[in-house]
Protein backbone atom coordinates (compact mmCIF):
# COMPACT_ATOMS: atom_id res chain seq x y z
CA UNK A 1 -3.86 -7.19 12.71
CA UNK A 2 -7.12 -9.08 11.89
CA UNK A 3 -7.99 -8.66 15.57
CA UNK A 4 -7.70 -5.04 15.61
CA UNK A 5 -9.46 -4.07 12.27
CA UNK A 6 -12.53 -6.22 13.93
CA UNK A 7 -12.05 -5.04 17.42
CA UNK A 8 -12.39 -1.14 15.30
CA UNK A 9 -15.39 -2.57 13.07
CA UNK A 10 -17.20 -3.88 16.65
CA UNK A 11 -16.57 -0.65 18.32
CA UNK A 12 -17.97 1.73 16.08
CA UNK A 13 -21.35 -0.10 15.36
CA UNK A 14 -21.04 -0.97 19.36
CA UNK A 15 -20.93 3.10 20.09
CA UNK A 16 -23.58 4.03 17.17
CA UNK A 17 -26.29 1.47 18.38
CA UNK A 18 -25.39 1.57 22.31
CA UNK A 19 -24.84 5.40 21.94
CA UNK A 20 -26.22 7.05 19.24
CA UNK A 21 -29.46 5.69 18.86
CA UNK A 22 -30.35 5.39 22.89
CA UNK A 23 -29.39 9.28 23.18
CA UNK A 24 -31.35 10.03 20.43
CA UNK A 25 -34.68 8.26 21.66
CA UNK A 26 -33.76 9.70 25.11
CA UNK A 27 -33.38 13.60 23.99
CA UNK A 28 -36.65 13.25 21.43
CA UNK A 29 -38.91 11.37 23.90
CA UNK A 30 -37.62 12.22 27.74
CA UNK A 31 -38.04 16.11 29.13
CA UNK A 32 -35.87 15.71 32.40
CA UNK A 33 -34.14 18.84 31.77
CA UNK A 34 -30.08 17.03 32.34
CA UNK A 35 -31.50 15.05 29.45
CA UNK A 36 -32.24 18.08 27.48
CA UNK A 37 -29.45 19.91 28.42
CA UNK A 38 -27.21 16.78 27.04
CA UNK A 39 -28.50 17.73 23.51
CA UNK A 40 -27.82 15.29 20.35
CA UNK A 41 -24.72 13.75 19.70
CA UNK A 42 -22.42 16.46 17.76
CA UNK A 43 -21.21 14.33 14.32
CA UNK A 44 -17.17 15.28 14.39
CA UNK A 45 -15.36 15.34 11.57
CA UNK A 46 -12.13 15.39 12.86
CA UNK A 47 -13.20 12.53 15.11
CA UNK A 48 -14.84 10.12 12.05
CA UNK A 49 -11.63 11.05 9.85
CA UNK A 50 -9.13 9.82 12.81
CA UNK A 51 -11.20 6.37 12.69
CA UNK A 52 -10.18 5.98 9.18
CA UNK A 53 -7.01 6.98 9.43
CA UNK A 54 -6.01 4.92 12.33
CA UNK A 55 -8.29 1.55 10.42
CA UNK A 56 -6.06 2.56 7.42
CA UNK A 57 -2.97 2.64 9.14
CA UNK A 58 -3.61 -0.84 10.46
CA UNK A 59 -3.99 -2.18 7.35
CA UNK A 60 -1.02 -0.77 6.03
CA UNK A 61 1.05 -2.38 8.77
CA UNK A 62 -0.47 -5.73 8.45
CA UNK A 63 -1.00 -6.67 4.74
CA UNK A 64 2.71 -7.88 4.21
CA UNK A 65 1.75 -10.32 7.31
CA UNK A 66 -2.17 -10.74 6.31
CA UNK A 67 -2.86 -10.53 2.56
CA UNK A 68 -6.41 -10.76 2.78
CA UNK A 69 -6.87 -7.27 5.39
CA UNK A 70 -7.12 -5.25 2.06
CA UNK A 71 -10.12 -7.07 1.43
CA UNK A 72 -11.52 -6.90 4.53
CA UNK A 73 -11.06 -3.92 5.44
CA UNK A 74 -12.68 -2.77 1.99
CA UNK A 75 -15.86 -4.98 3.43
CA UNK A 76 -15.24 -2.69 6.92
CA UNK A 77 -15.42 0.42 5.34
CA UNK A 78 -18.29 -0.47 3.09
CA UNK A 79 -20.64 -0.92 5.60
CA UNK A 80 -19.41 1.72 8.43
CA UNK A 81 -20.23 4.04 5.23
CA UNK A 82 -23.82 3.70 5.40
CA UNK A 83 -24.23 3.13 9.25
CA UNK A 84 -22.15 6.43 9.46
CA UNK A 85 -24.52 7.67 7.36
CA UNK A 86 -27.71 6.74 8.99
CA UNK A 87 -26.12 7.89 12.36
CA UNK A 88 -25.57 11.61 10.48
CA UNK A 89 -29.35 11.76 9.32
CA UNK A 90 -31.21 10.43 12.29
CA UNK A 91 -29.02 10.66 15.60
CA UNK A 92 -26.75 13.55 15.00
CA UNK A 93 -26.58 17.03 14.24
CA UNK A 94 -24.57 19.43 12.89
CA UNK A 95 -21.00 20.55 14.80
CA UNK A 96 -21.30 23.94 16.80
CA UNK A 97 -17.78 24.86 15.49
CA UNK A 98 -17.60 24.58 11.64
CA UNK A 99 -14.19 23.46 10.45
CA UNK A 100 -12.00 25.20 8.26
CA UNK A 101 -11.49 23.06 4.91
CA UNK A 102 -8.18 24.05 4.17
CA UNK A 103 -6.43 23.65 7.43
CA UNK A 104 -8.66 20.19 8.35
CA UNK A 105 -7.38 19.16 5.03
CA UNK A 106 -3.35 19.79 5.77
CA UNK A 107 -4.17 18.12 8.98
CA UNK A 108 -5.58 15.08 7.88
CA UNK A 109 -2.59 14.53 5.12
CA UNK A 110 0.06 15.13 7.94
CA UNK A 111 -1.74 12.58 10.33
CA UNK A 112 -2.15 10.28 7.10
CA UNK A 113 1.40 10.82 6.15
CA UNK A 114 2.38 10.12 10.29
CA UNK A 115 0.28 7.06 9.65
CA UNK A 116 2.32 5.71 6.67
CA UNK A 117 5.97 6.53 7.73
CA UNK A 118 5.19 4.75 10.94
CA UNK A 119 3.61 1.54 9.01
CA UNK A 120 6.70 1.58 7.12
CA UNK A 121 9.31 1.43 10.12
CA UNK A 122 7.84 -2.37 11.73
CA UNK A 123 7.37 -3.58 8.28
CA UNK A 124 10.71 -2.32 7.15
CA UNK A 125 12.70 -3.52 10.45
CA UNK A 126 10.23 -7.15 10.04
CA UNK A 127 11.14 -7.49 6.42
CA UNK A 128 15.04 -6.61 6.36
CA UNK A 129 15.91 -7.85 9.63
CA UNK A 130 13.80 -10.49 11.89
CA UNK A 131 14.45 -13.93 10.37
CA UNK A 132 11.83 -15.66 8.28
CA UNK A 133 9.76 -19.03 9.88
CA UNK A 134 12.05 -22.12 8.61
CA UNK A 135 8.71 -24.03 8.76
CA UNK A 136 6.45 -22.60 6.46
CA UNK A 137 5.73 -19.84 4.28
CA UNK A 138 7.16 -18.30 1.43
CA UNK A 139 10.37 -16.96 2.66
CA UNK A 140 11.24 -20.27 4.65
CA UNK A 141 14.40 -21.13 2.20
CA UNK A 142 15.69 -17.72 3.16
CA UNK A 143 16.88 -16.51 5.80
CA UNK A 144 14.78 -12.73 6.06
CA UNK A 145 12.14 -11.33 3.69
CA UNK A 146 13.88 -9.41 2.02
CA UNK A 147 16.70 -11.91 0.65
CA UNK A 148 14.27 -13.48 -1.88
CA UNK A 149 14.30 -10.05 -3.74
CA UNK A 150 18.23 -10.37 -4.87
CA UNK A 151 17.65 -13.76 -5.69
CA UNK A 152 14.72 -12.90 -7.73
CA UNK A 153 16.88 -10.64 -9.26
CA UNK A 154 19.88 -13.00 -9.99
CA UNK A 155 17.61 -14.88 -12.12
CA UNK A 156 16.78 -12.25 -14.81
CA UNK A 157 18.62 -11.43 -18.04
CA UNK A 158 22.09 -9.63 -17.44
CA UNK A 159 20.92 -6.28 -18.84
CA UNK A 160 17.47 -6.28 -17.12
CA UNK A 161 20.01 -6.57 -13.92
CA UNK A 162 22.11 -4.08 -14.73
CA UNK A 163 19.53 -1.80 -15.22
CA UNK A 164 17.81 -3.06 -11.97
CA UNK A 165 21.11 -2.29 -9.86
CA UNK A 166 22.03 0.92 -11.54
CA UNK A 167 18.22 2.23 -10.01
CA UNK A 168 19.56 0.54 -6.74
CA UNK A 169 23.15 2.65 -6.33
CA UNK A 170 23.74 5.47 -4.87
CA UNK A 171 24.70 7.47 -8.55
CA UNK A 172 20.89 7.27 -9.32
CA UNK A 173 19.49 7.26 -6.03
CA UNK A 174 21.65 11.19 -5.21
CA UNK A 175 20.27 12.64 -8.69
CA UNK A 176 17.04 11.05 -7.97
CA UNK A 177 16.38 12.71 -4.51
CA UNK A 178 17.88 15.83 -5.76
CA UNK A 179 14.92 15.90 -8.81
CA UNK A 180 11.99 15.02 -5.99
CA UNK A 181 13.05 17.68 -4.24
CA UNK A 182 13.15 20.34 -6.73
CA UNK A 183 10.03 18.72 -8.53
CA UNK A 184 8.15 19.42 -5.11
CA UNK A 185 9.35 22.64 -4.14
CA UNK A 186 7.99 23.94 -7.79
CA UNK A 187 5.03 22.13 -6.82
CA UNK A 188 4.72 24.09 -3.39
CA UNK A 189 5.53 27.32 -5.11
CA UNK A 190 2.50 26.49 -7.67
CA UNK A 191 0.28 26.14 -4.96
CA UNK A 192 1.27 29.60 -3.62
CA UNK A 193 0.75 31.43 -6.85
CA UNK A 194 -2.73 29.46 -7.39
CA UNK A 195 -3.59 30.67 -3.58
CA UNK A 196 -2.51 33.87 -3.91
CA UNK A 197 -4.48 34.18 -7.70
CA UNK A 198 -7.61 32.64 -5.82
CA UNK A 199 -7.63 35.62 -3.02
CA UNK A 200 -7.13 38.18 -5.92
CA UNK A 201 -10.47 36.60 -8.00
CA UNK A 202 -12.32 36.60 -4.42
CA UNK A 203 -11.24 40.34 -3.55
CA UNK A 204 -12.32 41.08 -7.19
CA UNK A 205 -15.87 39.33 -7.27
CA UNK A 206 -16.18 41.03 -3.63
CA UNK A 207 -15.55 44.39 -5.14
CA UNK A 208 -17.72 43.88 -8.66
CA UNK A 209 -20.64 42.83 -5.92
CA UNK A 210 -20.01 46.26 -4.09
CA UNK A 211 -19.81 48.09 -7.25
CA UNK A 212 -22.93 46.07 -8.36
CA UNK A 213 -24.82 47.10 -5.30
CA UNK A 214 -24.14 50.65 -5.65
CA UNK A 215 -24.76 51.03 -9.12
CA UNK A 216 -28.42 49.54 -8.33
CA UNK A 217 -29.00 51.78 -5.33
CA UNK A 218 -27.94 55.05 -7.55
CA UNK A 219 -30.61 53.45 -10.42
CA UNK A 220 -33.44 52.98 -7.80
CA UNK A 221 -32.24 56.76 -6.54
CA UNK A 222 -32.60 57.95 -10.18
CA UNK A 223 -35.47 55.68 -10.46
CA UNK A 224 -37.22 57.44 -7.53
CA UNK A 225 -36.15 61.30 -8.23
CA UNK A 226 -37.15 61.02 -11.74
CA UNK A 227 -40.69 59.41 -10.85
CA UNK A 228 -40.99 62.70 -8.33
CA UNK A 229 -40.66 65.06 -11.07
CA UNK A 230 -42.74 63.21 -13.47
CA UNK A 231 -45.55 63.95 -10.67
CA UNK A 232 -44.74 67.47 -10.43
CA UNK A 233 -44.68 67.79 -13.80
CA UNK A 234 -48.45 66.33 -13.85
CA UNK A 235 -49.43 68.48 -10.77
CA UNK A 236 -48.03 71.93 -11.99
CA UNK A 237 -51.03 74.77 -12.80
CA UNK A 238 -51.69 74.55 -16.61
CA UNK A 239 -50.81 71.28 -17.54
CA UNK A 240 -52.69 68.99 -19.46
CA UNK A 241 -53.01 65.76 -18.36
């Protein structure tokens, strides 16, 4: 795990500095027209928020096995902030197909969510079932991971393990699953109304702007036919000015 959240860090400043930066000199400085017709480097979203997903997803998988790749990876992200950011102002420029917020953003959570549930299934199988090292560590008295969590648990007071089991059984866990899911289709269901009131406000301010735009033009009209009048008014035979 340590090797791959490097191996990610070296390979993005590798393909800003060995990429970016050359293809930038060589569009801004070189007119052979293949050069030209290369262009700048596009700066992807989609692309930049895979890297982070996938640098995130490694962590995930390898903090039960590497307690300080939080930390490190905090470090990573720190700096590929600012070199991503540099890269944006001087070597990049903008995408040729803009994105659509909404649908990038249900993307990105399914990819994110992808990300965790299959972080989850090597530390799950690696904690419940592969048997701990007998030489060192902290689970070398038992015989997987997870064992140390029951006998954590046989050491507290007998209501605190009551309580601790009841949470554990099935008669909470039914009830329990049965809640999330109506708690979440409510929350769906929110969403939709809040959507749905959003396009009614939008279809609104677009018809106040229209309404808006012809109530100036009639003014400027009014404006117009009653400056006309005025004149002939002025130029008529007999009048007085």
């Amino acid at each position: 795990m340590y090797k791959l959240l490097i191996f990610d860090f070296v390979i993005i400043i590798a393909v800003t500095l060995f990429v970016g930066f050359p293809r930038k000199m060589l569009v801004t400085y070189c007119s052979w027209k293949p050069v030209q017709w290369l262009g700048l480097q596009e700066f992807g979203i989609s692309d930049n928020v895979l890297d982070i997903i996938y640098g995130q997803t490694i962590c995930w998988i390898g903090t039960f096995f590497s307690p300080l790749l939080p930390a490190i990876a905090t470090i990573k992200y720190f700096i590929i902030f600012y070199i991503k950011k540099i890269s944006l102002i001087h070597t990049c420029k903008p995408a040729s197909r803009p994105i659509r917020a909404s649908s990038s953003n249900f993307f990105f959570l399914v990819v994110l969510l992808i990300g965790l549930i299959l972080a989850f299934i090597p530390l799950g199988v690696s904690i419940a079932h592969i048997s701990s090292s007998k030489a060192c560590g902290p689970f070398r008295n038992f015989n997987t991971s997870w064992a140390v969590v029951p006998d954590t648990i046989l050491g507290f007071p007998i209501g605190l393990q009551k309580f601790l089991f009841g949470i554990a059984s099935e008669a909470f866990a039914v009830p329990f699953f049965l809640v999330a899911c109506l708690l979440m289709f409510y929350l769906i269901a929110l969403a939709g109304a809040h959507k749905r009131v959003v396009e009614q406000l939008r279809e609104q301010l677009v018809m106040e702007s229209r309404d808006k735009l012809f109530l100036i033009a009639k003014l400027t009209e009014a404006q117009k036919n009653s400056t006309k009048i005025q004149k002939l008014t002025f130029d008529a035979p007999g009048t007085t000015r």
